[in-house]
C-alpha atoms as a PDB file:
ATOM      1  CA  UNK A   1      33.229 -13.219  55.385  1.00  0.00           C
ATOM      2  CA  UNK A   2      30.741 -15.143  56.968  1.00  0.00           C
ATOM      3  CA  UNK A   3      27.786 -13.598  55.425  1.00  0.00           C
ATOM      4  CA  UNK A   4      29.555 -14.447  51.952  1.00  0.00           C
ATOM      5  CA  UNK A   5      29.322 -18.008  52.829  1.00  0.00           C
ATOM      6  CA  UNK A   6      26.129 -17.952  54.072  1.00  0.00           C
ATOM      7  CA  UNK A   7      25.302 -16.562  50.382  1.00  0.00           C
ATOM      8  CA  UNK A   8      27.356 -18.946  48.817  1.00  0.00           C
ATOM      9  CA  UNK A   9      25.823 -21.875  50.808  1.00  0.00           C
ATOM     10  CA  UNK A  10      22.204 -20.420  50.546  1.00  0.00           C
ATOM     11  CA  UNK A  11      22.522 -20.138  46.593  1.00  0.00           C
ATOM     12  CA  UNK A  12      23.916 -23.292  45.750  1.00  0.00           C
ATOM     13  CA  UNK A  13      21.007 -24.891  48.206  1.00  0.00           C
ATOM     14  CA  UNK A  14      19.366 -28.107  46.989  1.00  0.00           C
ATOM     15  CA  UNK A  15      16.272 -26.037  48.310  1.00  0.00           C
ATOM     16  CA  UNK A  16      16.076 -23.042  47.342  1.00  0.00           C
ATOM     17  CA  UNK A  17      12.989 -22.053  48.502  1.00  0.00           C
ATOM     18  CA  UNK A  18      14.474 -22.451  51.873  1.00  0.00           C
ATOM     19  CA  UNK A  19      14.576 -19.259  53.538  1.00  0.00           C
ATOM     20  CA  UNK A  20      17.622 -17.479  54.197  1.00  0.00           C
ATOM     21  CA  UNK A  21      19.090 -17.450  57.618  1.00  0.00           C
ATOM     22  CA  UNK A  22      18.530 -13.824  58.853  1.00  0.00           C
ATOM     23  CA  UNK A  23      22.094 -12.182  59.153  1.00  0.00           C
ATOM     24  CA  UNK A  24      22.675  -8.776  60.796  1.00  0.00           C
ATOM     25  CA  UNK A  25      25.376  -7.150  58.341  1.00  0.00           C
ATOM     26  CA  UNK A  26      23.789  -3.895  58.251  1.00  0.00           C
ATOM     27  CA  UNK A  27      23.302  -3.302  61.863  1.00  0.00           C
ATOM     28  CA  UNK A  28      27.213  -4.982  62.655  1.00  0.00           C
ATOM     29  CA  UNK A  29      28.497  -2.598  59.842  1.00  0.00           C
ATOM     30  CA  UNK A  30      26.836   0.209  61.796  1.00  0.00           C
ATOM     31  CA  UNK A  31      27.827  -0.746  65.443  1.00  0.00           C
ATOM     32  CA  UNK A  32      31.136  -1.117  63.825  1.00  0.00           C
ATOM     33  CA  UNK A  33      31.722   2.438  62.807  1.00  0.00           C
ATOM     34  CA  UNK A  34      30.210   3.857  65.135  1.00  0.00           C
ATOM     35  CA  UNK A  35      32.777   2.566  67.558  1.00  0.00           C
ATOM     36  CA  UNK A  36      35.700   3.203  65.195  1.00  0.00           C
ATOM     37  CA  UNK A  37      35.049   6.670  64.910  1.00  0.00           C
ATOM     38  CA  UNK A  38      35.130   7.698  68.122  1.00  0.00           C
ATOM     39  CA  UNK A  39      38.540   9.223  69.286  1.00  0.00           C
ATOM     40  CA  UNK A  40      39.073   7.259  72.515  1.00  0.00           C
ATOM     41  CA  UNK A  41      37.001   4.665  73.340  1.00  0.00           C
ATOM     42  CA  UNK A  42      36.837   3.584  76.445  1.00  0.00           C
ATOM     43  CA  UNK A  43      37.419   0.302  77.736  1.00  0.00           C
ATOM     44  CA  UNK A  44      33.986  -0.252  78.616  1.00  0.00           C
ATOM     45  CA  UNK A  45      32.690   0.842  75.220  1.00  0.00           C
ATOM     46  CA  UNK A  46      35.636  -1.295  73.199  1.00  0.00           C
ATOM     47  CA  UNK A  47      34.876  -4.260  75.274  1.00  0.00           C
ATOM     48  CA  UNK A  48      30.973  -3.977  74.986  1.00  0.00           C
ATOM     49  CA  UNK A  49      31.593  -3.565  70.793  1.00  0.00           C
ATOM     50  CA  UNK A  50      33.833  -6.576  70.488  1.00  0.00           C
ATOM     51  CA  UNK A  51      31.569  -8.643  72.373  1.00  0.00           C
ATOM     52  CA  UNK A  52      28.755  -7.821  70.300  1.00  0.00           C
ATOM     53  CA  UNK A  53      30.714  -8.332  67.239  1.00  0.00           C
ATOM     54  CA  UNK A  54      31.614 -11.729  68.532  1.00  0.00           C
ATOM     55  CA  UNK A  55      28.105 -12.501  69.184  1.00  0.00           C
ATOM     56  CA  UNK A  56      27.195 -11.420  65.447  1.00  0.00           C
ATOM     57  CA  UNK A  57      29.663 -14.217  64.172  1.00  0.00           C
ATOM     58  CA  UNK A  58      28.545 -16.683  66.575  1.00  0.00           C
ATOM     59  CA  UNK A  59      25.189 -16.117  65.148  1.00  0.00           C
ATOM     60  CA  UNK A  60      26.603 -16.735  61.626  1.00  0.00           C
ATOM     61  CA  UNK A  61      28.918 -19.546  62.477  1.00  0.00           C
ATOM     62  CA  UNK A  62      25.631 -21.341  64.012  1.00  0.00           C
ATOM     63  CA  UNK A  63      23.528 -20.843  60.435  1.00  0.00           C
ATOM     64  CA  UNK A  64      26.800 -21.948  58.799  1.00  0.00           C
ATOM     65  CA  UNK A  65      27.063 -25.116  61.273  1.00  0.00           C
ATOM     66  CA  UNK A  66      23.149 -26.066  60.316  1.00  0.00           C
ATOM     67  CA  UNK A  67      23.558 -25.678  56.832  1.00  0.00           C
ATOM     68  CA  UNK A  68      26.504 -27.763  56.162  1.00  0.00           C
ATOM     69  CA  UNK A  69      24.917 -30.534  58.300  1.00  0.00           C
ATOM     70  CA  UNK A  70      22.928 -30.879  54.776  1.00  0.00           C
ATOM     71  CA  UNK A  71      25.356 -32.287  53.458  1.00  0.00           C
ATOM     72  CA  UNK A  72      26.300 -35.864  54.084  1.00  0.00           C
ATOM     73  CA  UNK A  73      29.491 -37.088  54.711  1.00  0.00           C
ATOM     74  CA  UNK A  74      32.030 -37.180  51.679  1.00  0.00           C
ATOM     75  CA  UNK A  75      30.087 -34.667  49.368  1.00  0.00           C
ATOM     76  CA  UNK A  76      32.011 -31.776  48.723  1.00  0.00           C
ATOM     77  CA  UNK A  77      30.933 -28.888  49.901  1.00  0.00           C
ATOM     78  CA  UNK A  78      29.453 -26.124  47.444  1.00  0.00           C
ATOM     79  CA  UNK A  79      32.324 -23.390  47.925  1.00  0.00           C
ATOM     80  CA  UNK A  80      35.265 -21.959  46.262  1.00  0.00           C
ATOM     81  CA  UNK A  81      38.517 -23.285  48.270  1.00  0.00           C
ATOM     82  CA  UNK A  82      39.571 -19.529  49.476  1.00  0.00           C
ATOM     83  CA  UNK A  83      35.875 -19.287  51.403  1.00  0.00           C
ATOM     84  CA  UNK A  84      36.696 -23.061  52.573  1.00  0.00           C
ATOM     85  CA  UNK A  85      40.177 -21.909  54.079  1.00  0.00           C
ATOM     86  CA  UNK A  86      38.776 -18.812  55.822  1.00  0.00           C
ATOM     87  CA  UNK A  87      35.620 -20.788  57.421  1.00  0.00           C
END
């Protein structure tokens, strides 16, 4: 979900031409599965994969964080209220 509302915030930009903050979705969908699909994970693995999923949203919370501080106080903010409730 927090890629989506780093789209979200990134499209409805005042400037566009802004690059967009450089998520990992790809490589966190990958480490993802490829801890799922093992039959027994150990602990060491499990913990290592959480914390590096944790780190990935960290990341994204941070670009989320910097973008909204483009908006001044009192301005609603560009995104539909379900995207609002999850951030």
């Amino acid at each position: 979900m927090s890629e989506r509302i780093i789209d979200e915030l990134h499209a409805k930009s005042n400037r566009p031409q802004k690059k967009k903050p450089r998520t990992y979705r790809e490589i966190a969908r990958k480490a993802y599965l490829s801890l799922v699909k093992l039959r027994r994970p150990s602990n060491r693995k499990r913990r290592a994969g959480i914390r590096q999923q944790l780190q990935f949203l960290q990341r994204n919370l941070n670009h989320i964080k910097a973008m909204l501080t483009e908006y001044p106080l009192g301005t609603p903010i560009p995104l539909p209220n379900w995207l609002l409730r999850r951030y």
